[in-house]
Protein backbone atom coordinates (compact mmCIF):
# COMPACT_ATOMS: atom_id res chain seq x y z
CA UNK A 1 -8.29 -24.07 14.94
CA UNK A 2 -5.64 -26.90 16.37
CA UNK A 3 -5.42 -28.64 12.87
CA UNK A 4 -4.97 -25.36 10.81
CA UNK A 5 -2.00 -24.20 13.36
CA UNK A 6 -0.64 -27.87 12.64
CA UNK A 7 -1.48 -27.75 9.51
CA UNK A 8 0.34 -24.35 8.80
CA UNK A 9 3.68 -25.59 10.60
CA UNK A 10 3.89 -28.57 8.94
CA UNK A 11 3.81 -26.89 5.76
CA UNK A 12 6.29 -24.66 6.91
CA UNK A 13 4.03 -21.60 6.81
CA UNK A 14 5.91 -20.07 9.77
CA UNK A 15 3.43 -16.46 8.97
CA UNK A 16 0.19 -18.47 8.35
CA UNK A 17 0.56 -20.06 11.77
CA UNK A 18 1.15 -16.88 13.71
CA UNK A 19 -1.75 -14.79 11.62
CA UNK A 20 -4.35 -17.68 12.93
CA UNK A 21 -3.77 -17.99 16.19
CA UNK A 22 -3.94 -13.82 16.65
CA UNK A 23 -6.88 -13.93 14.80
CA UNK A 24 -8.57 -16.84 17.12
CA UNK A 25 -7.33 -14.66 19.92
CA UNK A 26 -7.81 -11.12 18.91
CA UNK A 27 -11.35 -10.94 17.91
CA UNK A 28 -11.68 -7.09 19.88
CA UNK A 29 -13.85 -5.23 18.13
CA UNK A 30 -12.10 -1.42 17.75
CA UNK A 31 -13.60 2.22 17.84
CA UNK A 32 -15.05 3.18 14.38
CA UNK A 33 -13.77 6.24 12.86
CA UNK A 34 -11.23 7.24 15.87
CA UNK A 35 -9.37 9.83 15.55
CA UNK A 36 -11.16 10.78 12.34
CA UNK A 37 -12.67 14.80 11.40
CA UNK A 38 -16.38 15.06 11.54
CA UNK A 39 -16.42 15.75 8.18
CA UNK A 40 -14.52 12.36 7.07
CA UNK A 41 -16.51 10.72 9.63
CA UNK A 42 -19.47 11.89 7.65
CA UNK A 43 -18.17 11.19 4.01
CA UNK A 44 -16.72 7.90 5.21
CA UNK A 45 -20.59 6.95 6.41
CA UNK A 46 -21.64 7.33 2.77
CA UNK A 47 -18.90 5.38 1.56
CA UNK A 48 -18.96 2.30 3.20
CA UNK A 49 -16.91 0.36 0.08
CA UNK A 50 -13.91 1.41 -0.78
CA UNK A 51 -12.14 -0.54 -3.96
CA UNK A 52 -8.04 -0.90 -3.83
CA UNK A 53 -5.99 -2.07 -6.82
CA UNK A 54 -2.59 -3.86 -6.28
CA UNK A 55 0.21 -5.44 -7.66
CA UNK A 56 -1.08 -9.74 -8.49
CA UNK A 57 2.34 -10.21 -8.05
CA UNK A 58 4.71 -8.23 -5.37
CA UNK A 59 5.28 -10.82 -2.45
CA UNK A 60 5.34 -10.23 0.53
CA UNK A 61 3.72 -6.57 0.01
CA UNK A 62 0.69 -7.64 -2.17
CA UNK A 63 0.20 -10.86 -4.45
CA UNK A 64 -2.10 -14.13 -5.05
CA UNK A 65 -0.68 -16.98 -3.03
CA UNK A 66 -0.92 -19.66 -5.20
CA UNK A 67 -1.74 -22.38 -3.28
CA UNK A 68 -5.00 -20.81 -1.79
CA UNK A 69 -5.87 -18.00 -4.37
CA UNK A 70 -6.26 -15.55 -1.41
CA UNK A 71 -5.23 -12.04 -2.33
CA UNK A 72 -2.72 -11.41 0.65
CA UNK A 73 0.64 -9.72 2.11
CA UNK A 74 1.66 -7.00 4.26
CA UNK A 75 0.00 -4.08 2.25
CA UNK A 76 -3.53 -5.74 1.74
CA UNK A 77 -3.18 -6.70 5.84
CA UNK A 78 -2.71 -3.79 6.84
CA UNK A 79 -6.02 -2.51 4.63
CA UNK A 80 -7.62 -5.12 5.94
CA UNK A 81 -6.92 -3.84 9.48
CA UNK A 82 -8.25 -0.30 8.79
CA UNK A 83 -10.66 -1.11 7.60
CA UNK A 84 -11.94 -3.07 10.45
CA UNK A 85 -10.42 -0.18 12.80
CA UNK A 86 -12.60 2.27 10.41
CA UNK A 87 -15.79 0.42 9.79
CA UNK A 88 -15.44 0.03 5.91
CA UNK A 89 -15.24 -2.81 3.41
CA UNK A 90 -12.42 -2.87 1.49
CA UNK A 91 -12.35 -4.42 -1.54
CA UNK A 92 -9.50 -5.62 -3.57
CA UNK A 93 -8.66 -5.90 -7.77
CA UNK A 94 -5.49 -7.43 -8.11
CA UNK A 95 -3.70 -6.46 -11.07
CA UNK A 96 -0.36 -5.70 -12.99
CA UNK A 97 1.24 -2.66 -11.58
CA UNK A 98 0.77 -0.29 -14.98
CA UNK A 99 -2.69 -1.31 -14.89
CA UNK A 100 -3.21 -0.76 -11.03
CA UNK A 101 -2.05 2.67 -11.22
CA UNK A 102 -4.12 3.05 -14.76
CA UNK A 103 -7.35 1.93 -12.85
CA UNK A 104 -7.29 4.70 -10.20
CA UNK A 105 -6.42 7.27 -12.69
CA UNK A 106 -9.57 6.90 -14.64
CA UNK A 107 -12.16 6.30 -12.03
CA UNK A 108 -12.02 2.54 -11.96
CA UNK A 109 -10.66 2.33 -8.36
CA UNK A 110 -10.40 4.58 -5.15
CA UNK A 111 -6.54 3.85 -4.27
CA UNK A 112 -3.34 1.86 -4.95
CA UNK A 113 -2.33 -0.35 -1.76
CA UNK A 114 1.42 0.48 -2.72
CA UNK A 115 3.11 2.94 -5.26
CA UNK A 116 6.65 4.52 -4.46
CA UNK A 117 6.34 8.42 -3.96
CA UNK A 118 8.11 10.48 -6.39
CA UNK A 119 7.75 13.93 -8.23
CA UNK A 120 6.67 12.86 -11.45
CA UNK A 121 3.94 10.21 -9.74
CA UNK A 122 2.94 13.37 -7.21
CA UNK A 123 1.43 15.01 -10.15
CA UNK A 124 -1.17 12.38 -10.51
CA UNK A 125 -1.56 11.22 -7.50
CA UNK A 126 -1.52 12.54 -3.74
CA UNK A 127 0.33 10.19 -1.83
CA UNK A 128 -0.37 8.41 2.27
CA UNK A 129 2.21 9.05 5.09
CA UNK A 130 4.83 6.26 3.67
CA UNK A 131 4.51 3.11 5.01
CA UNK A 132 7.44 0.93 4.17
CA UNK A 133 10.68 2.14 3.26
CA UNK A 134 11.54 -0.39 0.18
CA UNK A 135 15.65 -0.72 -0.64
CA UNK A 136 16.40 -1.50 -4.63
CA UNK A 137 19.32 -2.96 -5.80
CA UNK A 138 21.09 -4.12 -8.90
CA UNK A 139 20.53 -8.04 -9.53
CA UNK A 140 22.47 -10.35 -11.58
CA UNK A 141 23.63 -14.04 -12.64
CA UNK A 142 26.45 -15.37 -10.88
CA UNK A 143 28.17 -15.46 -13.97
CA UNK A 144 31.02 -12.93 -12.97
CA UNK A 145 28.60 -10.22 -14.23
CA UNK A 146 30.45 -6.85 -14.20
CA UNK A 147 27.60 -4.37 -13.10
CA UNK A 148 28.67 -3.05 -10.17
CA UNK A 149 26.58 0.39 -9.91
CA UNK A 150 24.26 2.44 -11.94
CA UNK A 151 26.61 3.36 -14.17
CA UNK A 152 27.59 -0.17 -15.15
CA UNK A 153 23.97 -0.20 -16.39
CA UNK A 154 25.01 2.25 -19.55
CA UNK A 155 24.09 0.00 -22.30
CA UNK A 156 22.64 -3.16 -21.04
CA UNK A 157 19.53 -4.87 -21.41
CA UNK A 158 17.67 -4.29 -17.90
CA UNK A 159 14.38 -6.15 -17.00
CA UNK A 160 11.64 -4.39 -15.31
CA UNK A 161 7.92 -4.43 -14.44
CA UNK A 162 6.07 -2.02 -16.87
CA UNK A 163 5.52 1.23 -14.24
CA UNK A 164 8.26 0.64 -11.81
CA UNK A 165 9.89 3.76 -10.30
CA UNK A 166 13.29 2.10 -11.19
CA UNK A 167 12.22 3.58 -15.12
CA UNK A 168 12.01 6.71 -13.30
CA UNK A 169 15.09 7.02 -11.50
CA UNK A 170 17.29 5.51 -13.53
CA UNK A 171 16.12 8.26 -16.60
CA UNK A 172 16.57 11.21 -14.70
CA UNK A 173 20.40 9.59 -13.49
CA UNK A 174 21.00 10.36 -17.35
CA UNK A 175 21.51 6.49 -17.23
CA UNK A 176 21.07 4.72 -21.31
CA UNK A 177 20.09 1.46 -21.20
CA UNK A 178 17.51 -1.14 -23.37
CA UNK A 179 14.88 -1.84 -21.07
CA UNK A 180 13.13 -5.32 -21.09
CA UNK A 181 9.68 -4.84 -20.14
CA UNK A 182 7.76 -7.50 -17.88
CA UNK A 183 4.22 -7.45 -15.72
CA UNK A 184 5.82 -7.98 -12.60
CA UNK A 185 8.70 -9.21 -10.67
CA UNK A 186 8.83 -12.64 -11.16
CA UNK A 187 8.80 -12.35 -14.77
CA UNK A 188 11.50 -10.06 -14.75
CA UNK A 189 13.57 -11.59 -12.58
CA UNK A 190 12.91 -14.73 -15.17
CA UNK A 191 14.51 -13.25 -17.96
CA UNK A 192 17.53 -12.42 -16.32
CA UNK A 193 18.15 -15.88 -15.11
CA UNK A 194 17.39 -17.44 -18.94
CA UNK A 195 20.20 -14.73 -20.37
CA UNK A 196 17.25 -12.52 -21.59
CA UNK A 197 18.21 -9.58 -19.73
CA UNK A 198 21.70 -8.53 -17.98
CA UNK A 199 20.26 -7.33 -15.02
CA UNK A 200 17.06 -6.10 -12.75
CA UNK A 201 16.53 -3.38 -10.42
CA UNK A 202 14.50 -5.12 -8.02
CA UNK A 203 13.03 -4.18 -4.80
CA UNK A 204 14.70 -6.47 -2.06
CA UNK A 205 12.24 -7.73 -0.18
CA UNK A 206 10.62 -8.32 -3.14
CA UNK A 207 13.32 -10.22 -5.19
CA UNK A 208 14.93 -11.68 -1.97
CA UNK A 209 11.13 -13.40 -1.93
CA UNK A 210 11.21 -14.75 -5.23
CA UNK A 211 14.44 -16.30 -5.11
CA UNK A 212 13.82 -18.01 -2.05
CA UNK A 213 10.71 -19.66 -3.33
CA UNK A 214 11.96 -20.54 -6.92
CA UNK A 215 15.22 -21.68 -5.79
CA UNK A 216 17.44 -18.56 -7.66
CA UNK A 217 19.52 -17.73 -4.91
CA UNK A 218 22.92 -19.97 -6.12
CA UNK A 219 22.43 -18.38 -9.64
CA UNK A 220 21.17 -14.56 -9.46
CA UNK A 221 22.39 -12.30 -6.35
CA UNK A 222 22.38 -8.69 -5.35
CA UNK A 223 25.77 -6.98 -6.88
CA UNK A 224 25.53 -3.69 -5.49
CA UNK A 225 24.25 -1.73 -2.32
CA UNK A 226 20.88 0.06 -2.74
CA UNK A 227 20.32 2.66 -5.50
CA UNK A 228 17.51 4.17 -3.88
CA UNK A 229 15.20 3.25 -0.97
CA UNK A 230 10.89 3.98 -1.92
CA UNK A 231 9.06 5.39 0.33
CA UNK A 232 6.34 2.81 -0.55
CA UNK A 233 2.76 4.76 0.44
CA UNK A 234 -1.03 4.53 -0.62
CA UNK A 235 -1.79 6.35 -3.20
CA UNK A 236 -4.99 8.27 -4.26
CA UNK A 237 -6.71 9.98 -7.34
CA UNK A 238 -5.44 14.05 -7.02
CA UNK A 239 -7.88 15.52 -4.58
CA UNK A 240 -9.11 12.67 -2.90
CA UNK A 241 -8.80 14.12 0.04
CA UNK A 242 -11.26 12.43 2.30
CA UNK A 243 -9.90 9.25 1.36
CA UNK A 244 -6.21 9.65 1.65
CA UNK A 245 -7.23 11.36 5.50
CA UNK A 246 -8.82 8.24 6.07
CA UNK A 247 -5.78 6.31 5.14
CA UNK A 248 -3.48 8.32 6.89
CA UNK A 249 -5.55 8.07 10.15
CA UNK A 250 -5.06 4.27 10.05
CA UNK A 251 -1.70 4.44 8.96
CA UNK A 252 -0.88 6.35 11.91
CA UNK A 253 -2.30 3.87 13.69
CA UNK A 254 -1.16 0.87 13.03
CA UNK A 255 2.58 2.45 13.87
CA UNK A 256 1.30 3.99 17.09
CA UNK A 257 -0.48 0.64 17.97
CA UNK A 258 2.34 -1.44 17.23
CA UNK A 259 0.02 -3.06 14.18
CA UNK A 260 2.38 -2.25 11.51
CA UNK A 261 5.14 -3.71 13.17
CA UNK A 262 3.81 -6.29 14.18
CA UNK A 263 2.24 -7.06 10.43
CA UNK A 264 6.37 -6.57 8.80
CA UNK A 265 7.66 -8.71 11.42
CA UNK A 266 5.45 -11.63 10.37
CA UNK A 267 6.24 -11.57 6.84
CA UNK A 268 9.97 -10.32 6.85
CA UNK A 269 11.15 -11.59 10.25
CA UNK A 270 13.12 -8.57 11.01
CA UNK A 271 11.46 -5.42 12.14
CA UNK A 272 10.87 -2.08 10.54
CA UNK A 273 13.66 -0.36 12.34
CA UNK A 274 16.53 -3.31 11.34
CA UNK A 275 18.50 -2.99 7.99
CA UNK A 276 16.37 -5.54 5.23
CA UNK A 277 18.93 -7.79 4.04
CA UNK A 278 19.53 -10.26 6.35
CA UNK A 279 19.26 -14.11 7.02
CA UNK A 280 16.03 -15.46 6.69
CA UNK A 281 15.17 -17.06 10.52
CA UNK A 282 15.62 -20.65 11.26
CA UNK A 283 13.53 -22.96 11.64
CA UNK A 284 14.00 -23.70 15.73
CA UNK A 285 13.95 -20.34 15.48
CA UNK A 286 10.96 -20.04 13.67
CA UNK A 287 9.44 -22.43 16.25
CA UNK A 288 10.72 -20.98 19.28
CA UNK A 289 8.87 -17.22 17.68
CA UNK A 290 5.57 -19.50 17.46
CA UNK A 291 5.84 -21.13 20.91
CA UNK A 292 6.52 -17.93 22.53
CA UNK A 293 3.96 -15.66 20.54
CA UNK A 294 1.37 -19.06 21.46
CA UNK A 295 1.98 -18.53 25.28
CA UNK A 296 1.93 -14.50 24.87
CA UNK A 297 -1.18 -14.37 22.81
CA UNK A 298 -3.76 -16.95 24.67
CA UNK A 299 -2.06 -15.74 28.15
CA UNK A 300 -3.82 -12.50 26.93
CA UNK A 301 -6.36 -13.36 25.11
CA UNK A 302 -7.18 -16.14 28.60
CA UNK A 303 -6.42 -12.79 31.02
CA UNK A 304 -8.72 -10.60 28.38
CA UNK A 305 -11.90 -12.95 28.70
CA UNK A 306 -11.48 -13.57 32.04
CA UNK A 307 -11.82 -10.29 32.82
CA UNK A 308 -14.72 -9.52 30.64
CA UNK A 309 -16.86 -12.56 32.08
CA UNK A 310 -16.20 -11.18 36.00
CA UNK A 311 -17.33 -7.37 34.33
CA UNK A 312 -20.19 -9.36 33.22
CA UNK A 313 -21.18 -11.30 35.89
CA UNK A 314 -20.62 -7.95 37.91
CA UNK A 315 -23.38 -6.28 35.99
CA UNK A 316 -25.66 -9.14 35.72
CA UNK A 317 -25.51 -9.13 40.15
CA UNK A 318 -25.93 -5.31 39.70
CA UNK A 319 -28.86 -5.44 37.78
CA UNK A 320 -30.23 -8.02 39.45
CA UNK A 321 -29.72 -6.33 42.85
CA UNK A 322 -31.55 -3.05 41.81
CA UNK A 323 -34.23 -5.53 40.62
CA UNK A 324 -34.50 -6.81 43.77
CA UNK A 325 -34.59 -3.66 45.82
CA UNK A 326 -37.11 -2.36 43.56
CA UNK A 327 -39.12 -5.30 44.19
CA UNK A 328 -38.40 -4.71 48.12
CA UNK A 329 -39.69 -1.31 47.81
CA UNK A 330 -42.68 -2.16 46.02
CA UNK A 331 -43.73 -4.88 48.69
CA UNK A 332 -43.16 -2.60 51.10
CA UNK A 333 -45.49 -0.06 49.50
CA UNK A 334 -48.17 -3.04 48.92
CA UNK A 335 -48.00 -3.93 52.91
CA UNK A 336 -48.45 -0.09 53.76
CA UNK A 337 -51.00 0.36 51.54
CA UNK A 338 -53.08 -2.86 52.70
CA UNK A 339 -52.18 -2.15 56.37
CA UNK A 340 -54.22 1.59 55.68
CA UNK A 341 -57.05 -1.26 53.85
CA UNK A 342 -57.69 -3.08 56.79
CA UNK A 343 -57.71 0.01 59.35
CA UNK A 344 -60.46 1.35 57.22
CA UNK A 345 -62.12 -1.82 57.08
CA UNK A 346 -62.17 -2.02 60.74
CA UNK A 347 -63.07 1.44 61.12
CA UNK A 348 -66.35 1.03 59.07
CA UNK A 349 -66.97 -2.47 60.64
CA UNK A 350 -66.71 -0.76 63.80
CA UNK A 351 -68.90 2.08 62.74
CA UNK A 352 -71.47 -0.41 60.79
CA UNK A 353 -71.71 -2.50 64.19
CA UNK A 354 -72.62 0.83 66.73
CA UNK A 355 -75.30 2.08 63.87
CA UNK A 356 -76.96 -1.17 63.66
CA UNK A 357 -76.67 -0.89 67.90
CA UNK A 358 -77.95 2.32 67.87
CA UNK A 359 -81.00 1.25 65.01
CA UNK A 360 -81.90 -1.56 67.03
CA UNK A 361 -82.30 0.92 70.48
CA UNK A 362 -84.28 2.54 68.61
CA UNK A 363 -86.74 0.26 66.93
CA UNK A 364 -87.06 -1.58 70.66
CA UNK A 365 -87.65 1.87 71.83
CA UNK A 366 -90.64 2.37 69.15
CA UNK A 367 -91.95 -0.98 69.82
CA UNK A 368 -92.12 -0.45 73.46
CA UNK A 369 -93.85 3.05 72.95
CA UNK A 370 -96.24 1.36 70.69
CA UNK A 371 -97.23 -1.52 72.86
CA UNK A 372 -97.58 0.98 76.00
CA UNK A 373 -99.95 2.54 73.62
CA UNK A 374 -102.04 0.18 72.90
CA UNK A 375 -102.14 -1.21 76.40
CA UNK A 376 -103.73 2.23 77.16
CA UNK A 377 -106.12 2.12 74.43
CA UNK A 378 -107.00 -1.52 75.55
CA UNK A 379 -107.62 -0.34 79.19
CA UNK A 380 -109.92 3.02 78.35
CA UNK A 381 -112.28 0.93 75.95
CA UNK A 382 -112.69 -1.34 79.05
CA UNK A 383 -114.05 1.43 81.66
């Protein structure tokens, strides 16, 4: 475990490095179905798979990290978590967004791990409590781009991924534009930095991510406040309700538990409550975060196992001390019971000993009679 948290700081993988150690440390199994109606206890039981779609591409929410082909992010970690909490397997199809949301829809899948609530989307699909509250803004090329607000948009060519709820809002703003159509984020946010679209509405965390990893952020930047802020949720098939109370139940959760925090706060670096645009940490801060959450987690984890060996060394003396008086209690029944033994053996010894006494009188008694007997006979025959 040593060489992977080295291994993960070296590379600079500030998140990777904090999600191993708390899962070396953490490994606490949780109460199935808690919290959970007998009846979605009971349908969850026959169940025991559950299939999400995502988004291949929607860092740090849901996407395929590259280097290790691992389907991963906040969204799929937190699945991953209730379903441990819940005692399911969740299984995940990573695909473009259209065809995510396509895939429930007809059957293929039992829920999206993201999709912004709206009207239009609520009469397809019933939506989770929300779960992360998702800021989009206007993007463009530092090329003393114009577009200040929607309404700067009237005309231009804006890139989007096919499905996104920025189609959606920016139509019913009355808002006429040429969209340029892309599978997902990083495409789009290509063409506008090769001139092949004017703009994106992008989700910030999202864009802020992809800029930061491909080097964009000296040539495409945010040039307006939010337009709109998603409540990002999990979404379900209409009528699904045992599912989506399932979901909710571990949503809940995970904020009561401090889970979900805990989960943004390792791949943002600010927390849920703080405004999203800010500067990403440094790296002695970064380091400090580790060192600290090191000591915090193993002091626990150290205090945690501790505790449960002297619980089970407590027991083990328990049982062994009930063994022992059960023993006790048997030998002491054994001793009674042979003490009663030899008292009766006496007894009959005793009684065996007077008969053969008293046999013996008796037969010396009978010889004597018969000897007097004859003695008589003896004499008469004489005379």
């Amino acid at each position: 475990m040593a060489y992977h948290i080295l291994r993960a700081v070296r590379t600079k993988s500030f998140a990777g490095a904090l999600a191993i150690i708390a899962c070396a440390a953490f490994a606490v199994p949780s109460s199935a179905y808690d919290g959970l109606p007998a009846a979605v206890r009971a349908w969850l039981t026959e169940r025991p798979e559950i299939v999400f779609v995502g988004q291949a591409s929607y860092p740090p929410f849901e996407f395929l990290d590259e280097r290790t082909g691992e389907y991963t992010g906040m969204s799929v970690e937190l699945i991953r978590w209730i379903a441990t909490e819940y005692g399911f397997s969740a299984v995940f199809k990573p695909m473009p967004f259209e065809a995510a949301q396509s895939a429930v829809l007809q059957g293929e899948a039992d829920a999206l791990t993201g999709l912004f609530k709206s009207d239009a989307r609520s009469l397809r699909f019933d939506f989770s409590t929300p779960v992360f509250s998702v800021p989009a803004s206007i993007y463009t090329r530092n090329d003393g781009s114009n577009i200040r607000s929607a309404a700067d948009l009237n005309g231009k060519r804006i890139a989007a991924q096919r499905g996104d709820y920025a189609i959606e809002h920016l139509a019913s703003a009355g808002i006429t534009l040429e969209w340029v159509f892309a599978d997902d984020f990083g495409e789009a946010i290509d063409l506008v930095a090769t001139g092949a679209a004017d703009a994106i509405i992008g989700d910030e965390q999202t864009v802020r991510y992809y800029l930061r990893s491909r080097e964009l952020e000296d040539r495409i930047h945010s040039s307006s406040g939010p337009l709109y802020a998603g409540a990002d949720c999990m979404a379900v098939a209409k009528g699904d309700a045992f599912l989506l109370a399932v979901l909710d139940a571990g949503i809940e959760r995970a904020k009561s538990t401090g889970t979900l925090e805990t989960i943004y706060r390792k791949w943002t670096g600010s927390s849920l409550s703080e405004p999203t645009e800010r500067e990403p940490l440094s790296r002695g801060a970064k380091m400090a975060i580790l060192v600290a959450s090191i000591a915090a987690i193993f002091s626990f984890a150290t205090t945690f196992r501790t505790r449960s060996i002297v619980d089970s060394a407590t027991r083990t003396l328990k049982n062994e001390l009930e063994g022992l008086k059960t023993k006790n209690d048997g030998l002491t029944a054994a001793n009674a019971r042979l003490r009663l033994d030899l008292e009766e053996r006496s007894r009959l010894e005793e009684d065996k000993r007077r008969i053969d006494a008293e046999a013996a009188a008796r037969r010396v008694e009978e010889l004597t009679r018969c000897a007097i007997a004859k003695a008589l006979d003896t004499t008469a025959s004489s005379e």
